[in-house]
Protein backbone atom coordinates (compact mmCIF):
# COMPACT_ATOMS: atom_id res chain seq x y z
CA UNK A 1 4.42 -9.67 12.88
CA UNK A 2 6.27 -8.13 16.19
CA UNK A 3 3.81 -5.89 17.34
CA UNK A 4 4.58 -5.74 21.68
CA UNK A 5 3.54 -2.33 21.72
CA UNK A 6 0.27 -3.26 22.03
CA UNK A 7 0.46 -5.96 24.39
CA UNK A 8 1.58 -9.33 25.17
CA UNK A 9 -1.96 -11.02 23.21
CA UNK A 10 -1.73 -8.17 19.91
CA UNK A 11 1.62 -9.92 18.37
CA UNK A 12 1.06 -11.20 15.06
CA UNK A 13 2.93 -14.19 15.64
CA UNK A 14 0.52 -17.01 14.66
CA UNK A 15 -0.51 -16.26 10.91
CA UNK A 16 2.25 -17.31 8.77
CA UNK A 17 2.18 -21.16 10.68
CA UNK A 18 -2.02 -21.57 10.66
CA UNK A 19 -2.49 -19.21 7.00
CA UNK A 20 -0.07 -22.37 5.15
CA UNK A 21 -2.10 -25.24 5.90
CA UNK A 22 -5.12 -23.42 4.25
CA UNK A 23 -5.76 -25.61 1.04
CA UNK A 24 -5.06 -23.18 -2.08
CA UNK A 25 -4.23 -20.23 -0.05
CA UNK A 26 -0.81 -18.03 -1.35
CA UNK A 27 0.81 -16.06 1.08
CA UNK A 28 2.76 -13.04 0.55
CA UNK A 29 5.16 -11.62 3.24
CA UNK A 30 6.69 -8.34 1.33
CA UNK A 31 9.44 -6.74 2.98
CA UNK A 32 9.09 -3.00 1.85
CA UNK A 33 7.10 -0.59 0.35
CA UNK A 34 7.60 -1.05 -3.70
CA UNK A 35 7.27 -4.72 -2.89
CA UNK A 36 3.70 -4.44 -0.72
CA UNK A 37 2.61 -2.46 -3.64
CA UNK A 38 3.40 -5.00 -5.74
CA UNK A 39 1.93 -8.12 -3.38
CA UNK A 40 -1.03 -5.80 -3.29
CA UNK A 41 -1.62 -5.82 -6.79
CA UNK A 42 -0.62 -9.31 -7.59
CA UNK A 43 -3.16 -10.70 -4.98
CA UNK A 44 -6.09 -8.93 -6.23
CA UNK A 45 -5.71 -10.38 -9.87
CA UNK A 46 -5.67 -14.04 -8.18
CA UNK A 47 -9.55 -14.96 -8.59
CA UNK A 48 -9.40 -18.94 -7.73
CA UNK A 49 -7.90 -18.86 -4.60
CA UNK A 50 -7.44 -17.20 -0.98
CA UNK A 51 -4.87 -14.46 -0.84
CA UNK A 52 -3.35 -12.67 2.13
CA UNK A 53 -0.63 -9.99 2.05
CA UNK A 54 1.05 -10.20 4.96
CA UNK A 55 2.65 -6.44 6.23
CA UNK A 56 4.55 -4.86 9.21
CA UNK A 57 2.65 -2.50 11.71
CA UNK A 58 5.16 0.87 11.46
CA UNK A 59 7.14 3.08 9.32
CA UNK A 60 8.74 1.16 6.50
CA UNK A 61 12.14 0.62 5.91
CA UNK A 62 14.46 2.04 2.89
CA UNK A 63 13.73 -0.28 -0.25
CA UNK A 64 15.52 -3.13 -0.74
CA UNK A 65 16.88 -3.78 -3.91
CA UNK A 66 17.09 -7.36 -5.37
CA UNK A 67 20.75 -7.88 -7.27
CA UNK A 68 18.97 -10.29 -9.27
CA UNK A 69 16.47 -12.91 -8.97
CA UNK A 70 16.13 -16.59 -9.58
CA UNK A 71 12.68 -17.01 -10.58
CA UNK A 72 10.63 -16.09 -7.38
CA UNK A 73 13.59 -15.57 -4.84
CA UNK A 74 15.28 -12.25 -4.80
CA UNK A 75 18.99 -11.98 -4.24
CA UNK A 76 19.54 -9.22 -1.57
CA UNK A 77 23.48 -9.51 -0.85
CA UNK A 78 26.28 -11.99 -1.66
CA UNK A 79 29.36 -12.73 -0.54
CA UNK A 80 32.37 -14.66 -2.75
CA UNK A 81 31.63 -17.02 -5.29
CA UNK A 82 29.67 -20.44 -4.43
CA UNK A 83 28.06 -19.47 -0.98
CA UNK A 84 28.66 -21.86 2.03
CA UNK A 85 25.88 -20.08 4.05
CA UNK A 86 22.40 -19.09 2.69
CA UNK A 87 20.43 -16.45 4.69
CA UNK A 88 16.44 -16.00 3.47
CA UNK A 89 15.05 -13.52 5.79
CA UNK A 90 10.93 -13.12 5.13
CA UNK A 91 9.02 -10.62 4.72
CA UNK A 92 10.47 -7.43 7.57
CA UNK A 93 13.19 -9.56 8.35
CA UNK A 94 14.84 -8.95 4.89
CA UNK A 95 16.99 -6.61 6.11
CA UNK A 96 17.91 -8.45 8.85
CA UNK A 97 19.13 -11.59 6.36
CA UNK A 98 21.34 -8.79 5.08
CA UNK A 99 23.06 -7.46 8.21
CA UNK A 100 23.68 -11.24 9.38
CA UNK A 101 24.95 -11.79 5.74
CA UNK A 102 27.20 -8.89 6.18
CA UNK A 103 28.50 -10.19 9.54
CA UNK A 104 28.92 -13.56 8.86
CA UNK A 105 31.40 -12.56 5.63
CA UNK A 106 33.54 -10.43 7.92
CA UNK A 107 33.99 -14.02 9.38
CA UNK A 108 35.47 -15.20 6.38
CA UNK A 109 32.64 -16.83 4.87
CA UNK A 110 31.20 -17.04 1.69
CA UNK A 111 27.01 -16.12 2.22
CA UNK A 112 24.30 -14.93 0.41
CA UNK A 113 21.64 -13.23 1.95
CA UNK A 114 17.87 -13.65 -0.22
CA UNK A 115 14.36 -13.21 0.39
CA UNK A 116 10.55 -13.93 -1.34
CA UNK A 117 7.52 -11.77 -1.76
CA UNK A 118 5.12 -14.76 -1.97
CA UNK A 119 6.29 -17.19 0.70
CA UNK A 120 3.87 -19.61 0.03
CA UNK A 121 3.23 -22.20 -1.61
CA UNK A 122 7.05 -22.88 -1.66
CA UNK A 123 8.28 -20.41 -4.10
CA UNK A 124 9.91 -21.20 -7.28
CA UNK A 125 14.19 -20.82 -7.37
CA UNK A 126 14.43 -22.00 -3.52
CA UNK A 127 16.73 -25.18 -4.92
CA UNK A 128 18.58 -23.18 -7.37
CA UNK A 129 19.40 -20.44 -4.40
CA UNK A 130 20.25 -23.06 -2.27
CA UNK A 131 22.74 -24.30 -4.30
CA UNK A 132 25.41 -26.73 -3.07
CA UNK A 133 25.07 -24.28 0.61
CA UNK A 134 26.40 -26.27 3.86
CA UNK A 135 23.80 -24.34 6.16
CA UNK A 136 20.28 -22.43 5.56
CA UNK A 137 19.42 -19.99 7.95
CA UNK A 138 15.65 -18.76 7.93
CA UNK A 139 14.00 -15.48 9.88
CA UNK A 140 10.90 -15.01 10.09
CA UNK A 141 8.93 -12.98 13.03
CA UNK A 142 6.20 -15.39 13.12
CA UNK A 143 6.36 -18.65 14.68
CA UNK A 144 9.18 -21.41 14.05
CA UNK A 145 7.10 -24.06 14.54
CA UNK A 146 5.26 -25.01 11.81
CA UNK A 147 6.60 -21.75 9.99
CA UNK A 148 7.84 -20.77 6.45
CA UNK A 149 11.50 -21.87 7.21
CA UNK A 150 10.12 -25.49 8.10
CA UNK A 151 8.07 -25.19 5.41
CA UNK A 152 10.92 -24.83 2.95
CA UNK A 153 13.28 -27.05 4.71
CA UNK A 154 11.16 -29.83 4.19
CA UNK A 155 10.62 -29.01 0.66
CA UNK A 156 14.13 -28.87 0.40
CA UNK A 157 14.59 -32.36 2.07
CA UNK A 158 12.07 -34.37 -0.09
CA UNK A 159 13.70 -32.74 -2.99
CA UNK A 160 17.06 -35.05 -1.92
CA UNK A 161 18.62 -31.79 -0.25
CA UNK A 162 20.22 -32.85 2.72
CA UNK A 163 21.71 -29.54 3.73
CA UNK A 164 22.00 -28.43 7.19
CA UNK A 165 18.61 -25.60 8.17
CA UNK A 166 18.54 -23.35 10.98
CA UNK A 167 15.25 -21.55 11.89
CA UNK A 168 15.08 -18.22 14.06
CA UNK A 169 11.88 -17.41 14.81
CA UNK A 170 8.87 -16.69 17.73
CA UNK A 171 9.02 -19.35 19.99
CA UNK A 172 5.79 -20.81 21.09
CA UNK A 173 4.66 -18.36 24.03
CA UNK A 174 2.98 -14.96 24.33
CA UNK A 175 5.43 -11.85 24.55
CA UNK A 176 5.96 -9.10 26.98
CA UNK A 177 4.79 -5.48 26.29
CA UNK A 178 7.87 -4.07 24.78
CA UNK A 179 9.14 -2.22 21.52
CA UNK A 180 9.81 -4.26 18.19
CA UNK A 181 13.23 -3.90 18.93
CA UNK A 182 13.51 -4.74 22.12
CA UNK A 183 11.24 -8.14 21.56
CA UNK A 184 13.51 -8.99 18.64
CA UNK A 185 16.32 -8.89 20.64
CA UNK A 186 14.57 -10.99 24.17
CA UNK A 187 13.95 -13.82 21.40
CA UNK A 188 17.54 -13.98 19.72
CA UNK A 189 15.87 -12.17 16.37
CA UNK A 190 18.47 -9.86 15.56
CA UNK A 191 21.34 -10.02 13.47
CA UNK A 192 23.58 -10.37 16.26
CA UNK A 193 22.07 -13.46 17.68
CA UNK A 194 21.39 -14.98 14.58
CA UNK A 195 25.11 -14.85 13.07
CA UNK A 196 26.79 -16.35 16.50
CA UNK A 197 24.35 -19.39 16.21
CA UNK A 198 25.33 -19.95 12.75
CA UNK A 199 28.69 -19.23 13.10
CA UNK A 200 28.35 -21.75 16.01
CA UNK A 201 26.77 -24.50 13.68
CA UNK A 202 29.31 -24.02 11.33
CA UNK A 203 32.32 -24.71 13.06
């Protein structure tokens, strides 16, 4: 992921969009501790294919506790009844799906923030989250091009889903030396940022 403390050429921006066109290869992007564990574990049973656990450089967060899950997508946070927004943050930016979750029901609307520890292939209960949702919202600190959220949206799309994706993610250039947080926040990655756009594409 976001790692500008160790230069503009050191992010690890680039995995998640080159690791999914590996044929075979399953991708996990954990997004704390008892989850990584987990990944961990999972990955080294899997003896016909390529695995890669993908993890953040620094201290990890407070575990996140699914509500409940729909086969491999964890429910992190909802909001009213039948949601009108979805919000799947991968891997680190879990808790950031929350926070934009939490600011786009003080809005008034109904959202549901979610997340996956294996992000590819696409993983099972994606549909079934989506639901009847008028807008998507991925985050990912990798690239948007070519990135998980695409990924999924165009699952989504030859599955006869035509609802409305948004993808927040790197863009395609190489960062300035700066803190995670600070990078997050040049690029439009946090929660902030992320709830005006869809706020924005909603109305």
């Amino acid at each position: 992921g976001i790692t500008g403390d160790d230069g503009a050429s050191h992010n690890g921006m680039w995995d998640m969009a080159l690791l999914r066109h590996i044929p075979g290869l399953r991708l996990a992007a954990p997004r704390d501790e008892p989850t990584l564990r987990a990944a961990f574990r999972q990955a080294l049973d899997v003896d016909d294919a390529p695995t890669v656990v993908r993890y953040p450089k620094g201290d990890l967060g407070e575990p996140l506790l699914a509500l409940h899950s729909v086969d491999d997508i964890d429910v992190l946070a909802t909001y009213g009844e039948k949601p009108r927004v979805v919000v799947f943050g991968i891997g680190s930016m879990a808790a950031t799906a929350i926070e934009v979750a939490g600011k786009l029901a003080a809005e008034g609307e109904s959202v549901l923030a979610a997340t996956a520890t294996w992000v590819h292939p696409v993983p099972e209960g994606l549909l079934e989250v989506v639901g009847e949702a008028e807008l998507v919202v991925t985050v990912e600190d990798g690239l948007t091009d070519a990135g998980v959220g695409e990924e999924w949206a165009e699952f989504a799309r030859l599955a006869g889903r035509t609802v409305s994706w948004s993808h927040h993610g790197v863009p395609r250039e190489f960062l300035p030396h700066a803190c995670r947080v600070q990078i997050l926040e040049q690029i439009g990655l946090d929660s902030t940022a992320v709830a005006d756009a869809a706020i924005a594409r909603l109305a």
